[in-house]
Protein backbone atom coordinates (compact mmCIF):
# COMPACT_ATOMS: atom_id res chain seq x y z
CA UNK A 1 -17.01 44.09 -4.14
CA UNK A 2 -14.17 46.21 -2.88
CA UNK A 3 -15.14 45.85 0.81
CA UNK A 4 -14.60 41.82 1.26
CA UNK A 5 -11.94 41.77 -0.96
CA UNK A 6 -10.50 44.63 1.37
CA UNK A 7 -11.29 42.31 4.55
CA UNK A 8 -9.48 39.28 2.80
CA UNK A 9 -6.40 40.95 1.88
CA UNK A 10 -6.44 43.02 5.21
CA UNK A 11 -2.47 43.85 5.99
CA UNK A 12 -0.18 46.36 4.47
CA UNK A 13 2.25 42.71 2.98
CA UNK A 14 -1.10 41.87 1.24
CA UNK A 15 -0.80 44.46 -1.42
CA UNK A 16 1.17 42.77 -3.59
CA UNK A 17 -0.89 40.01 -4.14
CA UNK A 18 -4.00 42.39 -4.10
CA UNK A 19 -2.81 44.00 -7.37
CA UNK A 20 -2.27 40.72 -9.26
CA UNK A 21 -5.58 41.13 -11.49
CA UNK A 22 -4.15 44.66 -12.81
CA UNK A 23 -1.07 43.65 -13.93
CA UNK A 24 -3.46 41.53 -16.11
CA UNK A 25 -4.93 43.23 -19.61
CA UNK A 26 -7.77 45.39 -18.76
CA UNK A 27 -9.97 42.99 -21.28
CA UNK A 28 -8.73 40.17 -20.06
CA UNK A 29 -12.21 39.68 -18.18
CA UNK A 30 -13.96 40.61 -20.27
CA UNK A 31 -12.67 38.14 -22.92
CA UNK A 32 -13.31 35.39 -20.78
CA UNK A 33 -17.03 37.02 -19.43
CA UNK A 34 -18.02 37.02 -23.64
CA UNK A 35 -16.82 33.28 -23.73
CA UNK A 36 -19.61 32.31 -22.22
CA UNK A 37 -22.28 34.05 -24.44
CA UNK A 38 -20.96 32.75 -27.33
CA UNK A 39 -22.55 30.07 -29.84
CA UNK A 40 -24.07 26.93 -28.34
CA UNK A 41 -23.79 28.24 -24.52
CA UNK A 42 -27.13 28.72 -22.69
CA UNK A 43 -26.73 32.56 -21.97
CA UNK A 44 -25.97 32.72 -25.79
CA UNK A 45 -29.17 30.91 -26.67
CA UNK A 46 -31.14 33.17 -24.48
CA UNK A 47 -29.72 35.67 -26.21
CA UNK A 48 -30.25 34.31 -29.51
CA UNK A 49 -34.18 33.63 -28.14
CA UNK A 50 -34.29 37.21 -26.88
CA UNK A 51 -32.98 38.57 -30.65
CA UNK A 52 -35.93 37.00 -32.30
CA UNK A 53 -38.64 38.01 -29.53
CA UNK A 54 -37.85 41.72 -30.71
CA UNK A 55 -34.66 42.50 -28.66
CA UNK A 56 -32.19 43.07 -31.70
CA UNK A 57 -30.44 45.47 -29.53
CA UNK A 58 -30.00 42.78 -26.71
CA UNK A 59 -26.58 41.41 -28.08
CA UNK A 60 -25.46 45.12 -27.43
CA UNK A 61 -26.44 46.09 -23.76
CA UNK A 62 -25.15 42.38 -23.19
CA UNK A 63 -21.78 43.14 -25.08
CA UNK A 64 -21.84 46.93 -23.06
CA UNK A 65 -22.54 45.20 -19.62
CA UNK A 66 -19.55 42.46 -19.87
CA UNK A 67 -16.93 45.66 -20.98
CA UNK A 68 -18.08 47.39 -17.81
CA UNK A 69 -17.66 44.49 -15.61
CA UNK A 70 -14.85 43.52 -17.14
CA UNK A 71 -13.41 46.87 -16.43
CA UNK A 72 -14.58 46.47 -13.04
CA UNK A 73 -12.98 43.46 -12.36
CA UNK A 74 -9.74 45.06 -13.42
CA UNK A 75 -9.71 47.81 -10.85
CA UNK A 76 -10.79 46.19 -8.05
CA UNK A 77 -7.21 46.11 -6.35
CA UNK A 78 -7.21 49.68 -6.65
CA UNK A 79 -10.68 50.41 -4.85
CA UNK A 80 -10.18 47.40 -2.32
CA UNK A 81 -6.59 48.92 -1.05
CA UNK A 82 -8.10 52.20 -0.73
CA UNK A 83 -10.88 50.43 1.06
CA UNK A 84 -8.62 48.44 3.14
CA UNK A 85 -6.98 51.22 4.42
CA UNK A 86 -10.21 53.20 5.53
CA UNK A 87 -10.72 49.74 7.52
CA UNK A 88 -7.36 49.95 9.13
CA UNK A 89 -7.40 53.68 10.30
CA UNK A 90 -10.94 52.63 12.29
CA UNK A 91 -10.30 53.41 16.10
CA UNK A 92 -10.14 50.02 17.89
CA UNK A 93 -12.13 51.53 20.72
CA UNK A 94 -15.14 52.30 17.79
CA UNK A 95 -14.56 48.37 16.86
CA UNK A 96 -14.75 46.80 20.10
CA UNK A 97 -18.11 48.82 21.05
CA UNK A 98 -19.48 47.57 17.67
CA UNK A 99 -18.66 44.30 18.61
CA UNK A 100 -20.25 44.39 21.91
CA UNK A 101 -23.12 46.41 21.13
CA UNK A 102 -26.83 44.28 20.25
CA UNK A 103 -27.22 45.25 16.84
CA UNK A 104 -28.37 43.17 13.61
CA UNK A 105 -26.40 42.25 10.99
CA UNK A 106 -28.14 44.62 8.62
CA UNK A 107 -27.74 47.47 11.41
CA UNK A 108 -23.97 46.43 11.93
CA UNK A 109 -23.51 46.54 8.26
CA UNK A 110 -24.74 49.88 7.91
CA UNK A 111 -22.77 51.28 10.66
CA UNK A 112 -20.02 49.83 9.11
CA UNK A 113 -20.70 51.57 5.66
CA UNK A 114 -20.82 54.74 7.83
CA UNK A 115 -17.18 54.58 8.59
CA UNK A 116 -16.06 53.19 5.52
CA UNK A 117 -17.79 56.20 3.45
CA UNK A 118 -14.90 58.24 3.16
CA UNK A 119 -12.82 55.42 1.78
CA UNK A 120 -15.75 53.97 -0.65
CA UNK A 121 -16.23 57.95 -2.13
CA UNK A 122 -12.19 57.70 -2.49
CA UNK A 123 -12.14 54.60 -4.05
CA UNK A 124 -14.85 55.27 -6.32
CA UNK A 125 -13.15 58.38 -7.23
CA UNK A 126 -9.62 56.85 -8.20
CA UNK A 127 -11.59 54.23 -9.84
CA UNK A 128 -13.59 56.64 -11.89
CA UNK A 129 -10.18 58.92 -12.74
CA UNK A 130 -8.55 55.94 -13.84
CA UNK A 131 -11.53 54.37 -16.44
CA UNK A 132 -12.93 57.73 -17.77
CA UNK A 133 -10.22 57.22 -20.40
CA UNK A 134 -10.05 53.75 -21.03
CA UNK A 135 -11.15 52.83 -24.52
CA UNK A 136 -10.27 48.64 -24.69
CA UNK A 137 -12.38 46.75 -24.49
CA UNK A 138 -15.24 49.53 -24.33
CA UNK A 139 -14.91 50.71 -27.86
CA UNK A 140 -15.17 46.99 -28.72
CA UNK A 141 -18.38 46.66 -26.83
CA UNK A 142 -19.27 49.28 -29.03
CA UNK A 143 -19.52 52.02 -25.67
CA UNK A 144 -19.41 55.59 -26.87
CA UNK A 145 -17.24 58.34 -24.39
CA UNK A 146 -15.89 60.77 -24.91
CA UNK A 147 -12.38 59.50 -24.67
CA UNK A 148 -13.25 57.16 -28.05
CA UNK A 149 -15.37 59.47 -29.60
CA UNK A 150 -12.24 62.06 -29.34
CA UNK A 151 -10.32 58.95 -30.70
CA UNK A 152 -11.98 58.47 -33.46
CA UNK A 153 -12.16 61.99 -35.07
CA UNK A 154 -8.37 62.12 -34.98
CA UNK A 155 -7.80 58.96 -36.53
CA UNK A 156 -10.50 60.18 -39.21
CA UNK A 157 -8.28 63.92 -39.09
CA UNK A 158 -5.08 64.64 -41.17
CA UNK A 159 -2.04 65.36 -38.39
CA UNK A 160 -1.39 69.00 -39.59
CA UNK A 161 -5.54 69.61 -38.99
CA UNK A 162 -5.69 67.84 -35.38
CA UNK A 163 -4.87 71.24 -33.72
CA UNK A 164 -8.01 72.47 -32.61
CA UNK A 165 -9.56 68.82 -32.07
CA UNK A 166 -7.23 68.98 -28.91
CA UNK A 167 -9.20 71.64 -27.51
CA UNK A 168 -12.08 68.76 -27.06
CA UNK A 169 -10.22 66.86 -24.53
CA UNK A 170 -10.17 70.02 -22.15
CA UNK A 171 -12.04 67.54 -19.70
CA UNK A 172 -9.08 64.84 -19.39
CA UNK A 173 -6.17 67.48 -19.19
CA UNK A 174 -8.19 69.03 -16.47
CA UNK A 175 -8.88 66.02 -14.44
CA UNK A 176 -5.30 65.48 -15.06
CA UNK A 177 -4.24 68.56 -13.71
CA UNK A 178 -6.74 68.13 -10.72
CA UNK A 179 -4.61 65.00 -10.39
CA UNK A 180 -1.40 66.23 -10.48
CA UNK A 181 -1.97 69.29 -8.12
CA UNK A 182 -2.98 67.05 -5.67
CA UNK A 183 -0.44 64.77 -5.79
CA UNK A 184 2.08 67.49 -5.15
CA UNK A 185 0.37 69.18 -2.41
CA UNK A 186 -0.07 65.68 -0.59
CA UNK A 187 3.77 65.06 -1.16
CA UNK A 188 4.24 68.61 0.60
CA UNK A 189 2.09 67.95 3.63
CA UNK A 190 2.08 64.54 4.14
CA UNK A 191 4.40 63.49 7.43
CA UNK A 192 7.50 60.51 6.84
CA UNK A 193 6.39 57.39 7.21
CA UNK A 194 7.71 56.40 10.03
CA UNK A 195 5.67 53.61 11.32
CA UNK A 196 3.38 50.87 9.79
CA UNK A 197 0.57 50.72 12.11
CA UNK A 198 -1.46 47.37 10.87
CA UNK A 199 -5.14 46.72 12.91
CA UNK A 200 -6.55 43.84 11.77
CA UNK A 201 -10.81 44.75 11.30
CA UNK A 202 -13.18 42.36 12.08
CA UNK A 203 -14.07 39.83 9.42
CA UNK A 204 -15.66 36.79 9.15
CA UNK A 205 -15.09 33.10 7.22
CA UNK A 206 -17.66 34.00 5.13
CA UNK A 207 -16.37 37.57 4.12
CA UNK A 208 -12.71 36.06 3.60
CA UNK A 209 -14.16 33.57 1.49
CA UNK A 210 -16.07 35.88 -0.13
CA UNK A 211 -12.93 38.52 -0.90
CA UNK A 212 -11.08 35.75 -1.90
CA UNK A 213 -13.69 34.54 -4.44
CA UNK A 214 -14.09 37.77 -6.11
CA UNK A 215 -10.09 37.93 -6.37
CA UNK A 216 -10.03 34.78 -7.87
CA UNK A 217 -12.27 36.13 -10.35
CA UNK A 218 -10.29 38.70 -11.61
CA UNK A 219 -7.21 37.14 -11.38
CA UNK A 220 -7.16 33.38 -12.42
CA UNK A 221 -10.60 33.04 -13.66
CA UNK A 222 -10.16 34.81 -17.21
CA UNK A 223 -6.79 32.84 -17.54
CA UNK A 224 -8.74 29.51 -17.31
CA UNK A 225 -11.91 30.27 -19.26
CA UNK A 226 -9.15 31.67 -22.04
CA UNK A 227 -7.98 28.27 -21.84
CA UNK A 228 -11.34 27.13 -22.04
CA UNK A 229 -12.35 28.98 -25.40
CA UNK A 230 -9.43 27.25 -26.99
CA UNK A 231 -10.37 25.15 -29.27
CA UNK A 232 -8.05 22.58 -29.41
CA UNK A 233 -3.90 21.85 -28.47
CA UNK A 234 -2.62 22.76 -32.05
CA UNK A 235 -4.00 26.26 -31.59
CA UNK A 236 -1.71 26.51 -28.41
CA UNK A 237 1.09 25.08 -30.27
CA UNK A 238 0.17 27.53 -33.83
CA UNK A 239 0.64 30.40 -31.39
CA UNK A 240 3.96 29.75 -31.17
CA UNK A 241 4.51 29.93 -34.78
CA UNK A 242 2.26 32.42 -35.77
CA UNK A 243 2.65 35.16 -32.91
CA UNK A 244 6.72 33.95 -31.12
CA UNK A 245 7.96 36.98 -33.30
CA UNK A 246 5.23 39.53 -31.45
CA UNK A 247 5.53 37.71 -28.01
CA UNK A 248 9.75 38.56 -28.38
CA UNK A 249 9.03 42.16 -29.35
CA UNK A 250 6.81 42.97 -27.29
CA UNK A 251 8.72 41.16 -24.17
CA UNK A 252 12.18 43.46 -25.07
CA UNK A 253 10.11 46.64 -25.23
CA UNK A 254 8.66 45.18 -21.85
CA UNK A 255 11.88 44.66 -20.37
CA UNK A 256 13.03 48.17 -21.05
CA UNK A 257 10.35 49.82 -19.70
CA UNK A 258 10.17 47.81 -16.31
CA UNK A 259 14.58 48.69 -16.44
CA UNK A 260 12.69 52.06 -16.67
CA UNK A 261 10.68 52.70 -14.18
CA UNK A 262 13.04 50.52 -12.04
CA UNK A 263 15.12 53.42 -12.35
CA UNK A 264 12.76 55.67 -11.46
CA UNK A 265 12.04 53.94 -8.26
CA UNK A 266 15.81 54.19 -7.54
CA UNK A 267 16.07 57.84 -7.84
CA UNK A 268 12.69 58.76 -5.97
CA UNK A 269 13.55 56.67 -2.95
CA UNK A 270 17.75 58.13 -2.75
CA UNK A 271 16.46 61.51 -3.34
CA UNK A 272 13.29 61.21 -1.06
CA UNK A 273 10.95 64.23 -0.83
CA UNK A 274 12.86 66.98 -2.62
CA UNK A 275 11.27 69.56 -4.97
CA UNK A 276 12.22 67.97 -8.10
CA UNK A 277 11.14 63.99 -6.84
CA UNK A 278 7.87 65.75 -5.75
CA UNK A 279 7.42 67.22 -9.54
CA UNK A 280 8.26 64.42 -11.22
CA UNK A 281 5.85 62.11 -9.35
CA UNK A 282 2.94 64.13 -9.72
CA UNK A 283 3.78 64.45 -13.71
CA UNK A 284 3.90 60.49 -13.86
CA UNK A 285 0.44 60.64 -12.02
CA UNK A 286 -0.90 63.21 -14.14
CA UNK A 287 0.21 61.43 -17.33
CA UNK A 288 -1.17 58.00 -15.66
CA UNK A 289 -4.13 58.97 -15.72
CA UNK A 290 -4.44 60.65 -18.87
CA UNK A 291 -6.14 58.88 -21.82
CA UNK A 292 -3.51 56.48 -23.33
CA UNK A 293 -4.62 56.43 -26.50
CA UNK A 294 -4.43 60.71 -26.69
CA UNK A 295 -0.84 60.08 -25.57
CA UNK A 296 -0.30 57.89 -28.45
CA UNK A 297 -1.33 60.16 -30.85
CA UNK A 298 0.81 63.65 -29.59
CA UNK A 299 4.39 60.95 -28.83
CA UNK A 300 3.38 59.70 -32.49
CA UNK A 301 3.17 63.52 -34.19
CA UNK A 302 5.92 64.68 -31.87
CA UNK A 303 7.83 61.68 -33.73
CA UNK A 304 7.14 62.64 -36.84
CA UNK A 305 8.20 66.61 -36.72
CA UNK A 306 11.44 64.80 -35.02
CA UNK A 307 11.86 62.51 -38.27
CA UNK A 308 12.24 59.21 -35.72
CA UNK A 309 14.07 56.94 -38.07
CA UNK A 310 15.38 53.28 -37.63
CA UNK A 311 13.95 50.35 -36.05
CA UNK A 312 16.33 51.05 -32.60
CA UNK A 313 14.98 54.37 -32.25
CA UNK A 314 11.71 53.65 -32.99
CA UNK A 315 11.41 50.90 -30.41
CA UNK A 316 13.09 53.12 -28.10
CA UNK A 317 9.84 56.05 -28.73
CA UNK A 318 7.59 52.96 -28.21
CA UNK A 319 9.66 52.53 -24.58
CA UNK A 320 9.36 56.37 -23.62
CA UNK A 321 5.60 56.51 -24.77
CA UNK A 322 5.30 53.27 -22.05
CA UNK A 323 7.87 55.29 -19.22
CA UNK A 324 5.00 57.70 -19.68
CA UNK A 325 1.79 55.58 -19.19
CA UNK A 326 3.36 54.04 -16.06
CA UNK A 327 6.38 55.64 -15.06
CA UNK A 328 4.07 56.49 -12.00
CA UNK A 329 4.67 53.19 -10.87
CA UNK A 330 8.25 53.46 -9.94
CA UNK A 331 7.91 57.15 -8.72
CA UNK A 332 4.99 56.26 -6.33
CA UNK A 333 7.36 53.18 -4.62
CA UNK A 334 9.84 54.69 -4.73
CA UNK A 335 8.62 57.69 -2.75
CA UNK A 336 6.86 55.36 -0.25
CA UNK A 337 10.15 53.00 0.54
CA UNK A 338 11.74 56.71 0.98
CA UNK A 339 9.24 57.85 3.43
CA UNK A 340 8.79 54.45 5.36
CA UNK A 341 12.75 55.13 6.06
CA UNK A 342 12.99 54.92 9.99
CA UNK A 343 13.50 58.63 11.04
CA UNK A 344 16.27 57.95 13.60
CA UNK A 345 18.56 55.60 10.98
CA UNK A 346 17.73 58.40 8.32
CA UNK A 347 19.27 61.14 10.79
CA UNK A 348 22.57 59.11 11.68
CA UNK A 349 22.58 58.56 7.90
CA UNK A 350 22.51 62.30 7.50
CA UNK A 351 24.82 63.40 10.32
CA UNK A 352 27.42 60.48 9.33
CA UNK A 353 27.43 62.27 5.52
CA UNK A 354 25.87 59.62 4.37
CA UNK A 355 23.76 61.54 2.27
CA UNK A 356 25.25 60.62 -1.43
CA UNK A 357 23.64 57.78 -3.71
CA UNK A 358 26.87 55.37 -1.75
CA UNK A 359 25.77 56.17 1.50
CA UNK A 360 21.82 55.75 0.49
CA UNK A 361 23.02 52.45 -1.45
CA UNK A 362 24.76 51.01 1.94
CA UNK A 363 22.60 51.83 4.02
CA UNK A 364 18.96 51.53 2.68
CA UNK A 365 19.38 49.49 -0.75
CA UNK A 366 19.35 46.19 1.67
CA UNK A 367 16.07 46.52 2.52
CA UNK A 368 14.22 48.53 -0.24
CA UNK A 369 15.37 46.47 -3.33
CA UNK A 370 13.13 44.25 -3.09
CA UNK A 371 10.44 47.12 -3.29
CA UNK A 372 12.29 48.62 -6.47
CA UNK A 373 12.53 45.15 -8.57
CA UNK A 374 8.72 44.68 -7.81
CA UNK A 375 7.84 48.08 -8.83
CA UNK A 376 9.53 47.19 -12.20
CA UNK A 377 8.34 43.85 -12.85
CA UNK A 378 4.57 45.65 -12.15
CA UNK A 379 6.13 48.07 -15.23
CA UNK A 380 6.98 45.06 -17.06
CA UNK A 381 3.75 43.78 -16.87
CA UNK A 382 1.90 46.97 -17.83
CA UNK A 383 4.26 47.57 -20.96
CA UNK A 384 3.68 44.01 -22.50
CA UNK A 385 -0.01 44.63 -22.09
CA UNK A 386 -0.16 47.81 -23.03
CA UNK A 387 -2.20 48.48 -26.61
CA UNK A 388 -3.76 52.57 -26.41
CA UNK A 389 -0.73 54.20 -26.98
CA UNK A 390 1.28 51.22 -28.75
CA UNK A 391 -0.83 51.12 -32.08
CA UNK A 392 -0.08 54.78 -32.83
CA UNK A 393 3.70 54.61 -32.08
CA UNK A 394 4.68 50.90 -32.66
CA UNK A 395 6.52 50.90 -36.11
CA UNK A 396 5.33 48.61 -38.78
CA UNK A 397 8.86 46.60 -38.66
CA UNK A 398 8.45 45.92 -35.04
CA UNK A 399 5.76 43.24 -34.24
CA UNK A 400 3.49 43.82 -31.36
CA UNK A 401 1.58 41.05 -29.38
CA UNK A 402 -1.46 42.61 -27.70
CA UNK A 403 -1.79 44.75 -31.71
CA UNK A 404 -2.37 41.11 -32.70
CA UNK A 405 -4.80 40.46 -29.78
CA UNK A 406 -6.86 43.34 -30.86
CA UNK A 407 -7.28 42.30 -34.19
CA UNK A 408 -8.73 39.19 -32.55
CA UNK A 409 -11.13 40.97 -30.51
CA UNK A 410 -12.19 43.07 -33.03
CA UNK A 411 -13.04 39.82 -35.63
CA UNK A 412 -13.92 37.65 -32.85
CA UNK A 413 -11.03 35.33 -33.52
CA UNK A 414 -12.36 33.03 -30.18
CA UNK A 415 -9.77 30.41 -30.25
CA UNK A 416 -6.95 32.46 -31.39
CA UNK A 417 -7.35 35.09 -28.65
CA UNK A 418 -8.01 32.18 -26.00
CA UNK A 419 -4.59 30.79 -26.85
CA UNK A 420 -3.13 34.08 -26.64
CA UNK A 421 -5.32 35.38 -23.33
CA UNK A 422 -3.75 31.70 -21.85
CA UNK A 423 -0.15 32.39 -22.27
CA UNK A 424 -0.30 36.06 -21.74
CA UNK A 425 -2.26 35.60 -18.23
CA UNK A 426 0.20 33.06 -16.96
CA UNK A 427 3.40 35.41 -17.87
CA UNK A 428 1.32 38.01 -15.70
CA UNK A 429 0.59 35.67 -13.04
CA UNK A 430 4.08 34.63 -12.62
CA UNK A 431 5.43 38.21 -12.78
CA UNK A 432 2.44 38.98 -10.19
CA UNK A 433 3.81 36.41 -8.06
CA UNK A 434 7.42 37.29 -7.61
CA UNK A 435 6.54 40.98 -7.36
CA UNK A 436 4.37 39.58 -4.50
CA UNK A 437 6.70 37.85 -2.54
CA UNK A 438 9.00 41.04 -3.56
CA UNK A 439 6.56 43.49 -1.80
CA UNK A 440 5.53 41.42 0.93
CA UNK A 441 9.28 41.10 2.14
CA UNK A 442 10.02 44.92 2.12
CA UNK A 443 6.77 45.75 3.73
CA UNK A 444 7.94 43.20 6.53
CA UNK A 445 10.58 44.51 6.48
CA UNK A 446 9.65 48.10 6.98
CA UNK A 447 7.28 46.77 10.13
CA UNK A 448 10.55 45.47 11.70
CA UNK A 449 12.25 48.45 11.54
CA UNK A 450 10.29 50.81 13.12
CA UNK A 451 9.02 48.42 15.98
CA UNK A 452 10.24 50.36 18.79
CA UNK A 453 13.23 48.62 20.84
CA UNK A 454 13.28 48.74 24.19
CA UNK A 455 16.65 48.22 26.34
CA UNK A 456 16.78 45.47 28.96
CA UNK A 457 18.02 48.60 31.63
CA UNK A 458 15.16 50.45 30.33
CA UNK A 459 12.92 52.10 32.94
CA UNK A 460 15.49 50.89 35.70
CA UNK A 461 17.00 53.40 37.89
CA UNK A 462 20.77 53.93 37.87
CA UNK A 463 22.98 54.25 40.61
């Protein structure tokens, strides 16, 4: 899926848009896939047919196959940018002989696959990294890793015995680790951005049309088939009453967070590539993709041997437990906008002194703000969604939206979780679209800057 969706969304400005889908809940699909095997539909009846054939497991493997492509859905962005840029770094000499070359379209597409191979084992390794501790809505689906298995035994497990139970998640503080490493050593070697080099590959009607569909269906799809599953307007209008309280808590704690990371994005991109940007960025990685809810549970027993009392500071735990899930956001932006800095205004910058947060801020803040708000409305968006980490640290005073939305999923509250699901995904989707626009101006922006400029007298002699 990753490779038309990678075609459709082909330049650098696109990747704003691209990431809509993930700054929806990660069950979000899967919510609305499950919609559609429920009571009275046709795939439900075939299930229901299937069940007394002999299948009682079928409900199961059906359940375990929507979670996964659910989760799938979700994390497409992630494997079609990698993608996409595999498909940009293609030589334009290796395109053109393609092109001309009398080859089949099953021979084409393979020698296509060839070249994108390095990019489809990347993107299939971030992708992997990022689900191997995901546990909603696989735990739901009833899907038994390692991450939920872990889960589980400390929920069962008094805090002062949970000691040695941390010894069984060796495997995620090692692929963390692994993460982090390599984060740090590409921040060491990689060169300044000092261009944005944009080839457009070859694509078709049909594979835009294509990329575009399977976008659509992780980004506005499960918004409408939530809206679908509702069962009538007074549910939309009950949600209101019932869950206004959650939807303000849960939007302040939001807030914070995306002030957050905002902030985060500031620093990295004033202070640039320095040794302690370069640790803190691999850290936010490294935490990103560690299981959320095993953070939960250490920020909520660090908590308690702190004695966290009052509803401020508690809310304030539940905003550094969020900094930590996706604090990586900010750092990652803001160490791009500082590398995509045009070397030559960077050195005048430097050799005019203006090398304090002032000079950065009058000089670069003009054209990198834009790149800073978006990576904090993308924290925003992740905070209010967020649920792994949240139900161990959330106090009981403070209500918590997507806490209510797993209650739904877990008694299959269909109408209530529609109505919820609707007004959740269109929050997203406007946040989505303003941190669009947001990232598509700076990364203009960036491509007009380092277009070389050549003088009129250029190239003519001089008397």
């Amino acid at each position: 899926m990753a490779i038309p969706v990678a075609k459709a969304f082909h330049q650098p400005r696109h990747v704003g848009w691209l990431a809509a889908s993930m700054l929806l809940p990660p069950y979000m699909a899967a919510v609305g896939l499950n919609a559609f095997r429920g009571p009275g539909t046709w795939i439900g009846d075939l299930i229901e047919k299937g069940v007394l054939a002999g299948w009682t497991s079928l409900p199961i493997w059906v359940g375990k196959g929507i979670a996964g492509v659910g989760l799938a859905l979700w994390v497409l962005p992630l494997a079609a940018a990698i993608v996409g840029a595999q498909l940009r770094s293609v030589d334009q000499g290796v395109v053109e002989t393609l092109r001309l070359e009398p080859l089949g379209r099953w021979q084409r597409g393979m020698q296509w696959l060839r070249l994108l191979r390095p990019g489809l084992l990347q993107a299939w390794l971030a992708c992997a990294v990022l689900m191997c501790g995901s546990a909603v809505p696989l735990h739901v689906a009833q899907v038994n890793t390692l991450a939920i298995a872990v889960w589980k035994v400390m929920d069962q497990t008094a805090v002062s015995e949970r000691g040695a139970l941390w010894l069984a998640t060796w495997p995620f503080m090692l692929i963390s680790l692994a993460v982090g490493v390599s984060i740090w050593r590409m921040l060491r070697t990689q060169p300044v951005v000092s261009d944005v080099v944009v080839r457009v590959p070859p694509r078709s009607h049909g594979e835009r049309a294509a990329g575009l569909l399977i976008w659509a269906c992780a980004a506005f799809v499960p918004v409408l088939i939530a809206l679908w599953s509702v069962d009538s307007a007074a549910a939309l209008r009950s949600f209101w009453r019932v869950s206004g309280v959650a939807m303000r808590d849960s939007g302040v704690i939001a807030l914070c967070s995306g002030i957050a990371i905002c902030g985060l994005a500031v620093w990295c991109a004033w202070r640039g590539s320095t040794t302690w940007v370069r640790i803190v960025t691999a850290t936010m990685v490294a935490a990103g993709v560690f299981p959320g809810m095993l953070i939960g549970v250490l920020m909520a027993t660090i908590s308690r041997g702190l004695d966290v009392e009052g509803t401020v500071f508690a809310a304030g735990w539940v905003v550094l437990v969020h900094v930590l899930r996706f604090g990586w956001i900010g750092c990652v932006v803001g160490v791009f906008l500082a590398r995509s800095e045009p070397q030559s205004q960077r050195d005048h910058r430097l050799l005019d002194g203006a090398g304090s947060f002032t000079g950065w801020v009058k000089s670069c803040v003009g054209w990198q703000w834009g790149g800073m708000v978006a990576a904090g409305l993308a924290g925003v968006a992740m905070s209010f969604c967020e649920i792994e980490a949240t139900i161990f640290v959330q106090p009981p005073e403070l209500e918590s939206l997507p806490r209510q939305m797993l209650g739904h999923l877990h008694f299959s509250r269909t109408s209530e979780l529609g109505a919820a699901s609707f007004y959740v995904g269109v929050v997203m989707l406007g946040i989505a679209a303003v941190a669009g626009v947001l990232a598509t101006w700076v990364v203009n922006q960036i491509q007009v800057s380092n277009v070389p400029v050549t003088k009129p007298d250029q190239g003519k002699s001089q008397p």
